[in-house]
Protein backbone atom coordinates (compact mmCIF):
# COMPACT_ATOMS: atom_id res chain seq x y z
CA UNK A 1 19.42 -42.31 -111.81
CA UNK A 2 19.31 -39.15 -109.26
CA UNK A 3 16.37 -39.13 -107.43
CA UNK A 4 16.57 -35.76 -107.21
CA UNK A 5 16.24 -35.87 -111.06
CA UNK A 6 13.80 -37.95 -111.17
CA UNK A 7 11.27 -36.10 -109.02
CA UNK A 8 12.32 -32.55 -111.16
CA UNK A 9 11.43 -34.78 -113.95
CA UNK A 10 8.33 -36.00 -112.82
CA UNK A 11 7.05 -32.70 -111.72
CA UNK A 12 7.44 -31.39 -114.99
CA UNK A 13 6.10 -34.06 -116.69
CA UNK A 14 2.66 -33.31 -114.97
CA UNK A 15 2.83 -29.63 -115.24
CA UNK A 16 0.71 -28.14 -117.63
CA UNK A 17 2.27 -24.79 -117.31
CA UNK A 18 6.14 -24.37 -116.84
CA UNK A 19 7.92 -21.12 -116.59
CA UNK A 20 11.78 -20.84 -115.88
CA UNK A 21 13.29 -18.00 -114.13
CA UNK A 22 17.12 -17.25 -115.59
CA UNK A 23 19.54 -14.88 -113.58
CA UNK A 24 23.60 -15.14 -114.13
CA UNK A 25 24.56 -18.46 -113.10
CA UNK A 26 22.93 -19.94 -116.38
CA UNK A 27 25.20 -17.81 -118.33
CA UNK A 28 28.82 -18.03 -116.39
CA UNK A 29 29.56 -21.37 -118.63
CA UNK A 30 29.05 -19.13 -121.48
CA UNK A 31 32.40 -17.13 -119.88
CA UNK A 32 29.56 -14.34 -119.17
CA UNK A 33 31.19 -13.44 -115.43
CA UNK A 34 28.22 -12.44 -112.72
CA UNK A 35 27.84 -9.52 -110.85
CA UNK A 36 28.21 -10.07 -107.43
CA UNK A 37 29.99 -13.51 -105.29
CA UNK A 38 33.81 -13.64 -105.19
CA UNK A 39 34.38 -13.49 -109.09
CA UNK A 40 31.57 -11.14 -109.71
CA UNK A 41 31.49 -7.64 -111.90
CA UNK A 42 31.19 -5.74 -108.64
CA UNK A 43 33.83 -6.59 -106.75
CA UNK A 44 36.15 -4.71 -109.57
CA UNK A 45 33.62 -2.22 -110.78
CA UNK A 46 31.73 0.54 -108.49
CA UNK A 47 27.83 -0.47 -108.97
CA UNK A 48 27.94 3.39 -108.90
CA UNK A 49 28.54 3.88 -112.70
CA UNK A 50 25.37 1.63 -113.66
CA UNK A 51 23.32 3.69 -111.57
CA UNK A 52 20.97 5.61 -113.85
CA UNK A 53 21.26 9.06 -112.02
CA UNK A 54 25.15 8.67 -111.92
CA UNK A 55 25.12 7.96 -115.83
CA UNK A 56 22.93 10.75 -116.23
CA UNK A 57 25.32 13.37 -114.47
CA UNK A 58 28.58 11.29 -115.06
CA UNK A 59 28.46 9.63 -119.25
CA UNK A 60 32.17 10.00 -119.23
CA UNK A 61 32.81 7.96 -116.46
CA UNK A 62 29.88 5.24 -116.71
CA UNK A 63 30.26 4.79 -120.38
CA UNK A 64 33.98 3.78 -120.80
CA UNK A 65 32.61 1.10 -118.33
CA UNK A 66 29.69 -0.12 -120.27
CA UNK A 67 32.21 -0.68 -122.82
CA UNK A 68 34.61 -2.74 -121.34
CA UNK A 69 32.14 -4.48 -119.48
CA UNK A 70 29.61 -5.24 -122.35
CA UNK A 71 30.29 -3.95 -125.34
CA UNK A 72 33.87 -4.68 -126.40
CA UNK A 73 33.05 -8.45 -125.45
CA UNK A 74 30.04 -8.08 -127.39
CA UNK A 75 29.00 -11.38 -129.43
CA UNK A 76 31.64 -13.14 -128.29
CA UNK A 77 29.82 -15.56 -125.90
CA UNK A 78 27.91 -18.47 -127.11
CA UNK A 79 24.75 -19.97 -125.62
CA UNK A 80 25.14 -22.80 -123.79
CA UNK A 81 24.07 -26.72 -123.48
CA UNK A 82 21.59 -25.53 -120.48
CA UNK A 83 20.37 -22.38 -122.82
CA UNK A 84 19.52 -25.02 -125.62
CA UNK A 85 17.90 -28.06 -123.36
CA UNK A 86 15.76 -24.97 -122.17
CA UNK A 87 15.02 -23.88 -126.42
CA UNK A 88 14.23 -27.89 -126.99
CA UNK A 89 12.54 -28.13 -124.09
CA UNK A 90 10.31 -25.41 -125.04
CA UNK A 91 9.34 -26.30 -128.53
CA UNK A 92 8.37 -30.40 -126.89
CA UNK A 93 5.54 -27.69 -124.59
CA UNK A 94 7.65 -29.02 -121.67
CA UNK A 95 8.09 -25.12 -121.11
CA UNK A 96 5.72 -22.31 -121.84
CA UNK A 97 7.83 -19.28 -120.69
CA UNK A 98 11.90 -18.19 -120.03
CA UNK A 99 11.85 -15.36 -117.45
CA UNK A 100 15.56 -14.13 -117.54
CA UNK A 101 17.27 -11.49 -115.58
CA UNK A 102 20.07 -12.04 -118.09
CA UNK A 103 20.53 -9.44 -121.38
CA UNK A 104 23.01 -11.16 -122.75
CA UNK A 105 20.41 -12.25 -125.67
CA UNK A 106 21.66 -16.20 -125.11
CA UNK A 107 18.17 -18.00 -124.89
CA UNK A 108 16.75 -16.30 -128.20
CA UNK A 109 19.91 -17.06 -129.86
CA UNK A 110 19.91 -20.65 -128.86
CA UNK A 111 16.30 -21.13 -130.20
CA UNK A 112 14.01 -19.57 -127.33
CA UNK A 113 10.87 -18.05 -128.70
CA UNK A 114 9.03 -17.22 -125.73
CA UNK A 115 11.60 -14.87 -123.85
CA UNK A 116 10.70 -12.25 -121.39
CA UNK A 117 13.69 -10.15 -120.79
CA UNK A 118 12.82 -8.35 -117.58
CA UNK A 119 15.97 -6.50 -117.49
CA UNK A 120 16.24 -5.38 -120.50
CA UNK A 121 18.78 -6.44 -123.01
CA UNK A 122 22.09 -4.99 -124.76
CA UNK A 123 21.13 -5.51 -128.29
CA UNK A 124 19.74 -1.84 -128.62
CA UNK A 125 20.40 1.29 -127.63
CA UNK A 126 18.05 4.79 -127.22
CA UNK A 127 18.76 8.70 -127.57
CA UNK A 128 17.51 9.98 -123.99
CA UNK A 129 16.69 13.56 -126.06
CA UNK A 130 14.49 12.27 -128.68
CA UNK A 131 13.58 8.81 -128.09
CA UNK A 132 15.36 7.05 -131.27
CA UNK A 133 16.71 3.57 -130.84
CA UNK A 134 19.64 1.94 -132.31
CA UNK A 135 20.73 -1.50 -133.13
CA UNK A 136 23.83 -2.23 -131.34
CA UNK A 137 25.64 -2.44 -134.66
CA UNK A 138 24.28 1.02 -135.83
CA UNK A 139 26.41 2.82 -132.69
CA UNK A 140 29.89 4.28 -133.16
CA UNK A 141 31.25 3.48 -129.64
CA UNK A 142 34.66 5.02 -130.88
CA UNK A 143 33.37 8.21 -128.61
CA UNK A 144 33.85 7.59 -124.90
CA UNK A 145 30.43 8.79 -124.93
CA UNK A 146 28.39 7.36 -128.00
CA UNK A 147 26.09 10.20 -129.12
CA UNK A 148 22.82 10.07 -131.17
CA UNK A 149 23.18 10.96 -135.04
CA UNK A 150 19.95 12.95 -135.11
CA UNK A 151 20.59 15.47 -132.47
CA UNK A 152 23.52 14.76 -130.48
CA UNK A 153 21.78 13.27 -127.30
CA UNK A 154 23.46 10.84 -125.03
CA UNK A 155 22.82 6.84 -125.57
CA UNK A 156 21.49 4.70 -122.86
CA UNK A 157 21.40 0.70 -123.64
CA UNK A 158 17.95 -0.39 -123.19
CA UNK A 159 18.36 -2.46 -120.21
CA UNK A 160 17.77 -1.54 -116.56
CA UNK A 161 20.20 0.68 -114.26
CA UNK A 162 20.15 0.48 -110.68
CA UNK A 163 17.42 3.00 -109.61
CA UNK A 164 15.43 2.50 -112.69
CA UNK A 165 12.20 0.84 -113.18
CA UNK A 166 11.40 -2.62 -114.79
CA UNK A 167 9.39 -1.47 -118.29
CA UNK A 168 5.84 -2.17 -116.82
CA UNK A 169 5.01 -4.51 -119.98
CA UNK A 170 7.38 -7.20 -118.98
CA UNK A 171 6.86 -6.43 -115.52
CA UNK A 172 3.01 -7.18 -116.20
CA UNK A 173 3.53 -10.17 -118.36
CA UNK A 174 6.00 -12.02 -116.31
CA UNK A 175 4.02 -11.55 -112.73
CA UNK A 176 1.01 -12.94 -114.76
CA UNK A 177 2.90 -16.00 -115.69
CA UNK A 178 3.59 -16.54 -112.22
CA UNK A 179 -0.02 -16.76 -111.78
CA UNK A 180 -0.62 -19.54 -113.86
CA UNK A 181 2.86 -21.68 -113.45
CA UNK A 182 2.19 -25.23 -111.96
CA UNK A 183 5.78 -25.18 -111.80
CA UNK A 184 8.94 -22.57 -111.78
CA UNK A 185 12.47 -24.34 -112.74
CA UNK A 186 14.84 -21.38 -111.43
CA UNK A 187 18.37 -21.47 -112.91
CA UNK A 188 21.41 -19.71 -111.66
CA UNK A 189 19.92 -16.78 -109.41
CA UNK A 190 20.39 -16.17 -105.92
CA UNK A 191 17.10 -14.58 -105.87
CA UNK A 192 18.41 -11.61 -104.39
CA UNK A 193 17.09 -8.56 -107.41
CA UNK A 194 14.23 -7.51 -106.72
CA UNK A 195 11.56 -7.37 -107.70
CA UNK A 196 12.46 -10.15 -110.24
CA UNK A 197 13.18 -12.23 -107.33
CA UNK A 198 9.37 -12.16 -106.11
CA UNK A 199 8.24 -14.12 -108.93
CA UNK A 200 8.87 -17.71 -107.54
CA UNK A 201 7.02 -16.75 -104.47
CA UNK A 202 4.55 -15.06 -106.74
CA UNK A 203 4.12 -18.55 -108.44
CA UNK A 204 4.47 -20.72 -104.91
CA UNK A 205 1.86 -19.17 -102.98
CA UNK A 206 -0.49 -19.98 -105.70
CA UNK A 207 0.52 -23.60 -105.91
CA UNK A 208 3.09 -24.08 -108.20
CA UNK A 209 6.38 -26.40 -107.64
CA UNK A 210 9.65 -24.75 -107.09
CA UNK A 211 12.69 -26.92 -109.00
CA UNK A 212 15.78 -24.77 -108.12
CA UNK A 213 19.27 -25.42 -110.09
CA UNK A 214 22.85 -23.94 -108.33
CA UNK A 215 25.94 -25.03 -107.17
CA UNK A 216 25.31 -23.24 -104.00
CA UNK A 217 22.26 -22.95 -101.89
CA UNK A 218 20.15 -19.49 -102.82
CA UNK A 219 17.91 -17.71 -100.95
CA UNK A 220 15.13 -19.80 -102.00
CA UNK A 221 16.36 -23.22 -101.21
CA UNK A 222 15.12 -23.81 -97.81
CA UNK A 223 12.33 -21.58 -97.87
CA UNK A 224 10.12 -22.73 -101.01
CA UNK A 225 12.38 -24.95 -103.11
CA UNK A 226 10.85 -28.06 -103.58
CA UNK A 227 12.98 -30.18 -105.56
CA UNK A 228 16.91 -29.08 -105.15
CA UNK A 229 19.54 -29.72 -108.13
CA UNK A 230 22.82 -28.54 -106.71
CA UNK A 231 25.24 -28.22 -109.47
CA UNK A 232 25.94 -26.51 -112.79
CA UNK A 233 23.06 -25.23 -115.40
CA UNK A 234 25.04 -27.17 -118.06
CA UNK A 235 24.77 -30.78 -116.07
CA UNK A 236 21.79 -30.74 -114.50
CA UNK A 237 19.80 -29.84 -117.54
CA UNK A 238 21.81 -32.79 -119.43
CA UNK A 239 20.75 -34.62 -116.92
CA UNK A 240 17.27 -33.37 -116.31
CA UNK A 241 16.30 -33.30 -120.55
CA UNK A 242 17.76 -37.13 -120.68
CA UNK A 243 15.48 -37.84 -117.20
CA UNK A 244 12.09 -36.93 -119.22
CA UNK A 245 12.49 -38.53 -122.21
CA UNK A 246 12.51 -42.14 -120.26
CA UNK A 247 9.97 -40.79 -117.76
């Protein structure tokens, strides 16, 4: 058996409170590409477009974007094997809370209950004119601008553009986990977005346990990371959920 495993496992065996922080590398085995690295979103994209004062001034240019990027994909990835070790892991009380950066919707649709989405999430969409909200399947994206039915006013999917603020709610909530984690398992992010980012220090200052899963060494690894499982969400949850069951 790893020992590296072994110690994850044993950590979280005598944690009474477990949260897990999410960011894109959870999702890539889903074929959900990430954002930034060599195969990332922005290095053929401008980060311009998502940027919520560009959008504002520039629909017709940012939307046809959000399309191809998100919506035109749109239900087509799956969760996977590390999204539901995380969904059976939570209903054993091995976890309390999933923090994800992610709005791809994967952990509630592999069985998560307890999600905080602090970027938002694509399943809905609101009229910036008069405040209505949509279900993703209630938009006509035919448009290359999708317009509100009641009065005509531009769309904007309900998760966070560059420049915009995290919804103070989940902001609150997820800060306030951090407060009470004896340990944070962080999955596939750099820790780079901030202020999401903050929340493992947020949690190790105060004591908890930092388990850290990547192929690739993040910005936490030699700073706070306790326990280091370098390699893919998919394995090293196999490996972890099989570790605590003979622990």
């Amino acid at each position: 058996m790893n020992q590296e495993i072994e110690n994850a496992a044993n950590l979280l065996k005598q944690s009474k409170h477990t949260i897990v922080l999410t960011g894109a590398g959870i999702s890539v085995e889903s074929g959900i590409p990430p954002f930034r690295g060599a195969d990332g979103i922005w290095t053929q994209y401008d980060p311009i477009t998502l940027d919520l004062d560009y959008f504002l001034q520039n629909p017709e240019i940012s939307w046809p974007v959000l399309k191809k990027l998100f919506y035109d994909p749109y239900g087509q990835a799956k969760p996977n094997e590390a999204h539901y070790a995380l969904a059976r892991l939570e209903k054993q009380g091995i976890i309390k809370t999933i923090i994800t950066q992610n709005i791809d919707n994967l952990h509630q649709q592999a069985g998560s209950q307890n999600v905080y989405e602090f970027h938002g999430a694509l399943q809905s969409l609101k009229c910036l004119k008069c405040d209505t909200q949509y279900k993703r399947e209630e938009v006509d994206f035919k448009p290359t601008v999708p317009r509100c039915q009641k009065d005509n006013g531009l769309l904007k999917p309900n998760f966070v553009f560059f420049s915009e603020g995290i919804p103070p709610l989940v902001a609150t909530q997820s800060f306030a986990e951090a407060l009470k984690a004896n340990v944070v398992l962080v999955i596939g992010t750099t820790g780079e977005v901030m202020p999401a980012c903050a929340i493992p220090y947020e949690a190790q200052t105060h004591g908890a346990k930092v388990i850290e899963i990547n192929p690739n060494k993040s910005n936490y690894t030699d700073v706070i990371t306790d326990v280091f499982l370098n390699g893919k969400a998919t394995e090293m949850m196999t490996a972890l959920e099989r570790c605590l069951v003979d622990v």
